[in-house]
Protein backbone atom coordinates (compact mmCIF):
# COMPACT_ATOMS: atom_id res chain seq x y z
CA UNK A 1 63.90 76.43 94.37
CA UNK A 2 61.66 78.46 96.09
CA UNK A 3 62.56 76.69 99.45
CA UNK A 4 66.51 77.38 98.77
CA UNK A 5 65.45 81.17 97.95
CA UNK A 6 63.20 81.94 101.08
CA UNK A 7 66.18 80.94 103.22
CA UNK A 8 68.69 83.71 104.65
CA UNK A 9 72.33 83.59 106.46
CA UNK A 10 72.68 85.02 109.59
CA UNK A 11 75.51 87.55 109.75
CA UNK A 12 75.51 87.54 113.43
CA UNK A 13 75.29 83.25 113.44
CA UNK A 14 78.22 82.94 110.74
CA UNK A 15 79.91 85.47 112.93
CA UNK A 16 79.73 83.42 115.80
CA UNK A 17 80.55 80.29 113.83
CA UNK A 18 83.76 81.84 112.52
CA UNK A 19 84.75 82.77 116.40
CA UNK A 20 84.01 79.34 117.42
CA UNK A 21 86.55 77.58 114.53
CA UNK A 22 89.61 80.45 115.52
CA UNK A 23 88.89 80.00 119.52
CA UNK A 24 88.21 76.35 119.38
CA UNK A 25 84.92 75.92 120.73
CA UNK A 26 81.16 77.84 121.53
CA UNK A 27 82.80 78.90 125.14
CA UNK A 28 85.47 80.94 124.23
CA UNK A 29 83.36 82.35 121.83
CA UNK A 30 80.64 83.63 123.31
CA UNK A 31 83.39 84.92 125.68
CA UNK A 32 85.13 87.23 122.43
CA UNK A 33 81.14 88.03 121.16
CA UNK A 34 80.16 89.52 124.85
CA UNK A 35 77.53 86.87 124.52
CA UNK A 36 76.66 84.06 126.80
CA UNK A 37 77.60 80.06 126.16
CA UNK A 38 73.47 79.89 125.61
CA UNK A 39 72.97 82.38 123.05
CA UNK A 40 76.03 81.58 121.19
CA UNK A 41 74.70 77.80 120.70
CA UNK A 42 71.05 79.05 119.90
CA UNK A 43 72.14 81.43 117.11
CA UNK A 44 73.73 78.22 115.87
CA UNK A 45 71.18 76.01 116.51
CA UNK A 46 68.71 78.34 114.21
CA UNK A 47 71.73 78.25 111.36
CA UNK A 48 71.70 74.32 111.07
CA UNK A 49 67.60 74.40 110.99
CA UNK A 50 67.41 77.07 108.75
CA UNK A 51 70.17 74.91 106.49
CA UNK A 52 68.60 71.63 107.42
CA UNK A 53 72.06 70.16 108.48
CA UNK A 54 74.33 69.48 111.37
CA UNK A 55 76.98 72.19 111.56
CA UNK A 56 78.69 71.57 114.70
CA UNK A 57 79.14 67.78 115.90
CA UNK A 58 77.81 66.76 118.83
CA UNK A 59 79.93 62.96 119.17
CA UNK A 60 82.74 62.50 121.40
CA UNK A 61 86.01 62.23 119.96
CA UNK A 62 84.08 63.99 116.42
CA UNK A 63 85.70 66.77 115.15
CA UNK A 64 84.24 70.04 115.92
CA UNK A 65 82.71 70.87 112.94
CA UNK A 66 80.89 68.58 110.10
CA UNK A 67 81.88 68.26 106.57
CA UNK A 68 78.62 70.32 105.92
CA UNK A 69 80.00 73.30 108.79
CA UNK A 70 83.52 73.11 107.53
CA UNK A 71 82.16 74.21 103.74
CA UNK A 72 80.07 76.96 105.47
CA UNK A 73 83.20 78.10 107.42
CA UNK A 74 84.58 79.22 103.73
CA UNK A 75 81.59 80.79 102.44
CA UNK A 76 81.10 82.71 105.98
CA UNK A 77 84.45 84.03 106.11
CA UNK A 78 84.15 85.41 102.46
CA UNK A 79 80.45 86.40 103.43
CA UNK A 80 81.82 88.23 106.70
CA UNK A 81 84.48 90.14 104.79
CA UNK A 82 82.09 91.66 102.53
CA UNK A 83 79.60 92.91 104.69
CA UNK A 84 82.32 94.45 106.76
CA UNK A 85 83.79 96.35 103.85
CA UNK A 86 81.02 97.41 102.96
CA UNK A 87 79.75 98.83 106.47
CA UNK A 88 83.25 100.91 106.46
CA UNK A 89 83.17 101.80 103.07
CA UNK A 90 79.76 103.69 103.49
CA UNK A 91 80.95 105.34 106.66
CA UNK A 92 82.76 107.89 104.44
CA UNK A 93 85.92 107.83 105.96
CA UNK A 94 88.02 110.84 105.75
CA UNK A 95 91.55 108.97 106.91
CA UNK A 96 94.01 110.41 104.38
CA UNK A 97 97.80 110.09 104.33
CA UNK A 98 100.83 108.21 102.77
CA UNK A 99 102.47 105.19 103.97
CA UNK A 100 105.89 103.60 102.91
CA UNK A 101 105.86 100.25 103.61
CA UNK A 102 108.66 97.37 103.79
CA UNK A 103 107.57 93.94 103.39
CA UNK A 104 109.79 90.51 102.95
CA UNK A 105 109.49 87.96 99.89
CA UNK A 106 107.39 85.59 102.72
CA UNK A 107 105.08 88.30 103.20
CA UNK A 108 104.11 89.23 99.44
CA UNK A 109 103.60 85.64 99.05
CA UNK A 110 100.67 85.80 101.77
CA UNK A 111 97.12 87.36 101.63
CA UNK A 112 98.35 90.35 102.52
CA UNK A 113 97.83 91.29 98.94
CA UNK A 114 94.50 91.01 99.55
CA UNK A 115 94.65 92.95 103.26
CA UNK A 116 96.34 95.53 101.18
CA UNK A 117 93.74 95.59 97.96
CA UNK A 118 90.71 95.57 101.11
CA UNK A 119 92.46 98.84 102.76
CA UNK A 120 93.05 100.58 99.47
CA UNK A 121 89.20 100.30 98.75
CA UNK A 122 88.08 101.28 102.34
CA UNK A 123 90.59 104.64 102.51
CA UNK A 124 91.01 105.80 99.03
CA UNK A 125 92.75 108.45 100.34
CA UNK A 126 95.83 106.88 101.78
CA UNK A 127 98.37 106.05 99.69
CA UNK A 128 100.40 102.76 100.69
CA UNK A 129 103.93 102.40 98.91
CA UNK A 130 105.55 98.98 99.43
CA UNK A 131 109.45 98.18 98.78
CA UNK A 132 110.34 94.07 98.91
CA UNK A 133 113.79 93.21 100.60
CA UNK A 134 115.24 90.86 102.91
CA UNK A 135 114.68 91.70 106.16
CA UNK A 136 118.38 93.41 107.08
CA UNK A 137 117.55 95.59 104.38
CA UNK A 138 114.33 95.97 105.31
CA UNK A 139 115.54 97.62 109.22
CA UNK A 140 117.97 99.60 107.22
CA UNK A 141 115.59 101.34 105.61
CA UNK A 142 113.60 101.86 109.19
CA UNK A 143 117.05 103.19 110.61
CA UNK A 144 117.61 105.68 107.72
CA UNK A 145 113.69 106.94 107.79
CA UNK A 146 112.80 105.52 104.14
CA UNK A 147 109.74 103.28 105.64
CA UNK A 148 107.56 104.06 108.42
CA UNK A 149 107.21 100.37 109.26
CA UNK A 150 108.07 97.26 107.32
CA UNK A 151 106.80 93.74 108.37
CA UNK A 152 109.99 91.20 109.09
CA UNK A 153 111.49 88.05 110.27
CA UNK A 154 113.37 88.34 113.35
CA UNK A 155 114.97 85.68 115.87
CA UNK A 156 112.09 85.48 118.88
CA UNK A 157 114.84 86.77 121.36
CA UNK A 158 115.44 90.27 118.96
CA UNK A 159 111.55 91.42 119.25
CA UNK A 160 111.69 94.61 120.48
CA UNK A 161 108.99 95.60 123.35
CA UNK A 162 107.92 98.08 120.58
CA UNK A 163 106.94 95.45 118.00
CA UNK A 164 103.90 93.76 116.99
CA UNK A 165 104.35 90.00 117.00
CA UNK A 166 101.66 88.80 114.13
CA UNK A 167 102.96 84.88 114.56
CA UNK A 168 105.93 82.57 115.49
CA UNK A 169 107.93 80.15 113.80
CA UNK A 170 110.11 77.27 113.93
CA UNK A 171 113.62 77.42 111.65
CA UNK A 172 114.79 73.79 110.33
CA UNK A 173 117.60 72.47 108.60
CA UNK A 174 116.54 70.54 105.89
CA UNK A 175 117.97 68.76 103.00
CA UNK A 176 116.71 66.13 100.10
CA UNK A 177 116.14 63.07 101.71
CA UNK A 178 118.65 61.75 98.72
CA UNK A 179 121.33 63.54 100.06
CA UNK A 180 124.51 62.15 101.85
CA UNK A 181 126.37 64.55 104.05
CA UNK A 182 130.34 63.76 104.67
CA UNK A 183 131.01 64.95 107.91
CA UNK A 184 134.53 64.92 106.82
CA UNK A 185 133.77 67.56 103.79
CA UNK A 186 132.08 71.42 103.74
CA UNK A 187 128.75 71.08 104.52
CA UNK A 188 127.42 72.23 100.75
CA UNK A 189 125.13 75.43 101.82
CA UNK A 190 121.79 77.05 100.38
CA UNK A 191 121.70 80.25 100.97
CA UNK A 192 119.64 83.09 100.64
CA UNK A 193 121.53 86.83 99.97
CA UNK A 194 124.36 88.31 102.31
CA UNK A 195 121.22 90.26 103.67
CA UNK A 196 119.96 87.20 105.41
CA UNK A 197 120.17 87.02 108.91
CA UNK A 198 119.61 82.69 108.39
CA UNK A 199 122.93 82.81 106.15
CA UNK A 200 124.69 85.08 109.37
CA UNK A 201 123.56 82.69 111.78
CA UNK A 202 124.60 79.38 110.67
CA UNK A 203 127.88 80.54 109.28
CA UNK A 204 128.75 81.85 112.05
CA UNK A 205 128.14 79.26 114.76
CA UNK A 206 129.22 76.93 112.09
CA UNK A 207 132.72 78.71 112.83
CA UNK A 208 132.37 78.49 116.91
CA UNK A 209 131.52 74.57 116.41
CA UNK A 210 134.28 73.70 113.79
CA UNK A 211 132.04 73.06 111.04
CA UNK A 212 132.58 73.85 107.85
CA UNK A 213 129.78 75.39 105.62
CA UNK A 214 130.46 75.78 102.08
CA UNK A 215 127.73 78.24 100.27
CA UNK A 216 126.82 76.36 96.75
CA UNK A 217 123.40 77.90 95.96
CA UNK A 218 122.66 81.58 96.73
CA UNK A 219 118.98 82.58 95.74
CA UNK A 220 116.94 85.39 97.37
CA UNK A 221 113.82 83.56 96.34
CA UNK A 222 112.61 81.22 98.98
CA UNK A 223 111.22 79.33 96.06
CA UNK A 224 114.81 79.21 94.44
CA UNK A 225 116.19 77.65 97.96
CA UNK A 226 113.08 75.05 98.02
CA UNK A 227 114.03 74.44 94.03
CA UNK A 228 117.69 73.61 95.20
CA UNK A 229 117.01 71.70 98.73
CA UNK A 230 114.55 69.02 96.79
CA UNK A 231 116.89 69.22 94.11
CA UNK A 232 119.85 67.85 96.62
CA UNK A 233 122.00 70.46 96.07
CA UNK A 234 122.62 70.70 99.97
CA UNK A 235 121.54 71.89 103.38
CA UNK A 236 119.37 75.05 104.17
CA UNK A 237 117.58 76.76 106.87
CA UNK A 238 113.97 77.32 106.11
CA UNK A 239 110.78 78.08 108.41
CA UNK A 240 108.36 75.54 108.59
CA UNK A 241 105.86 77.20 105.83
CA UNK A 242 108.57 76.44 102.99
CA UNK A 243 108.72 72.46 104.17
CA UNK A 244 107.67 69.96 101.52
CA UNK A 245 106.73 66.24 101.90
CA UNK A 246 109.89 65.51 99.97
CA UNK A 247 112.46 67.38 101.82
CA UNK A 248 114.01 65.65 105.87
CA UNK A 249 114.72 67.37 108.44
CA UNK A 250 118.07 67.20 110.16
CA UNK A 251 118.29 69.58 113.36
CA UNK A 252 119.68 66.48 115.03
CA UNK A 253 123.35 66.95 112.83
CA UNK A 254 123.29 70.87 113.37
CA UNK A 255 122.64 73.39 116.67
CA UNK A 256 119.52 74.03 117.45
CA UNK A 257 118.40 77.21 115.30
CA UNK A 258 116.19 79.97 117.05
CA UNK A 259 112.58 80.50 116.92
CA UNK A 260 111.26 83.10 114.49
CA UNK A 261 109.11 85.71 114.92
CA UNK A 262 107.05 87.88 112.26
CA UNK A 263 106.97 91.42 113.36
CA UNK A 264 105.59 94.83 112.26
CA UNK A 265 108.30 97.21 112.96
CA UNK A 266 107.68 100.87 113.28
CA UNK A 267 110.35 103.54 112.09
CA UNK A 268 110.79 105.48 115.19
CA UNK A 269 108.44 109.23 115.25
CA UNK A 270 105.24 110.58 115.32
CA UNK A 271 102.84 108.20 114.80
CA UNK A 272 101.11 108.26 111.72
CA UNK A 273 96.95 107.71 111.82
CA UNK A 274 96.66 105.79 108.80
CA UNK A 275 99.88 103.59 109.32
CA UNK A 276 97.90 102.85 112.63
CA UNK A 277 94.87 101.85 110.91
CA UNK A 278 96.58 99.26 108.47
CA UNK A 279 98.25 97.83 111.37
CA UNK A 280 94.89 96.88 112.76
CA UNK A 281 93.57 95.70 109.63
CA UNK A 282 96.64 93.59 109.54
CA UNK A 283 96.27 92.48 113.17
CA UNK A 284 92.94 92.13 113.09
CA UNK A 285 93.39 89.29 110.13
CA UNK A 286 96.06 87.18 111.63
CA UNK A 287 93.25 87.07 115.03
CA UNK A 288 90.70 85.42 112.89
CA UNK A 289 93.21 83.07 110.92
CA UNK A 290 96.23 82.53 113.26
CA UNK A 291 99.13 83.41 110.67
CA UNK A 292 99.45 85.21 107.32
CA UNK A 293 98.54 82.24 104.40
CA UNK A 294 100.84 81.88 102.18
CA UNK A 295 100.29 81.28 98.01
CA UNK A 296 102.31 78.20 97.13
């Protein structure tokens, strides 16, 4: 035991471990750090002896990391996250301010629960105010001045030069892989609220092609429209993160749907300091993990 307690974890190594799994290798790494290729793999080097194991595999064809360097990759992240907080919570920050902020169902669903509960701790004085809606609402609101930003789904070709693009997606039809679909009946329809700009789409260019959609489910729950899809209640749109094992995709017997985009969308005005700063909190997470994780 005293062996295990005499060690220490390098903030700077699991730093630079953490930059090599998002950037997908030690060069690109030491690139982000400032460091060089050399220091970046001696910092790690001194982790594994210090841990007596292998945490990045040196076989061709291997993975990058080990079993033993994918386990540390969780506990460095966590590790990472508190020491940061607590760096900026002792800086004594005087940011102060309110924010109202619009976020979709998707969105709750995520870690930005978390984000939000890390930001609340860090500026005490800044008051965040969320509303949940679809995502027409949700730029209604921006329009009439009730939010100063909200965080949506848009089609890829509606981002707005103005925008900040946190990820993409791709938008499938889908159905239960029980289901038979007459092409000589409706089309039986999931659908999410009139405020859903999925529902707009594909009724409409349903109409333009001849086909006929018939709406059998509404839900604004994504996890109502997942319920009813694996069900076999009928077709639906749905972004890849909502795909199960059971579910089959069928873009081949509909048009092609457009790409989506998740977007933080500022009301237009001054800007406001503290919205600022939980935009690059938010930012800054999707950078280290590649999208917003969702809680299914």
């Amino acid at each position: 035991m005293a062996g295990v307690m005499s060690r220490r974890l390098d903030v700077d190594a699991m730093r630079a471990l953490v930059e090599i799994e998002n950037h997908g290798g030690v060069t690109r790494a030491a690139e982000i750090l400032g460091l060089s290729q050399s220091a970046v793999s001696h910092k790690i080097r001194r982790l594994e002896a210090s841990l007596d194991c292998e945490i990045l595999s040196r076989k061709a064809n291997a993975p990058l990391f080990t079993a033993a360097g994918r386990d540390l990759l969780g506990y460095a992240r966590r590790i990472l996250g508190i020491h940061d907080e607590a760096i900026l919570s002792l800086s004594k920050s005087t940011l102060q301010g309110k924010i109202a902020l619009g976020m979709t169902e998707d969105t709750t669903c995520t870690d930005l629960a978390r984000i939000l509960g890390r930001f609340r701790r860090l500026y005490p004085e800044v008051s965040v105010r969320t509303q949940v809606r679809m995502s027409l609402a949700q730029q209604a609101l921006l329009g009439q001045g009730a939010l100063d930003a909200a965080i949506i789904q848009v089609f890829q070709h509606e981002v707005r030069p103005t925008d900040v693009v946190l990820f993409r997606e791709t938008l499938h039809w889908v159905k239960s892989r029980d289901l038979i679909v007459s092409k000589d009946k409706p089309v039986p329809f999931l659908s999410f609220d009139e405020n859903c700009f999925y529902r707009r789409w594909g009724l409409e260019l349903g109409q333009d092609d001849g086909m006929l959609f018939e709406i059998v489910f509404e839900c604004s729950s994504a996890a109502g429209i997942v319920a009813g899809v694996t069900s076999g209640l009928g077709v639906a749109l749905l972004s890849e993160r909502h795909l199960r094992p059971e579910m089959k995709i069928v873009d081949r017997d509909f048009p092609k749907p457009p790409g989506l985009a998740y977007v933080i969308r500022r009301a237009r005005g001054p800007r406001n300091q503290a919205l600022e700063t939980l935009i690059a909190e938010i930012v800054a997470e999707v950078s280290r993990h590649g999208v917003l994780q969702i809680a299914i």
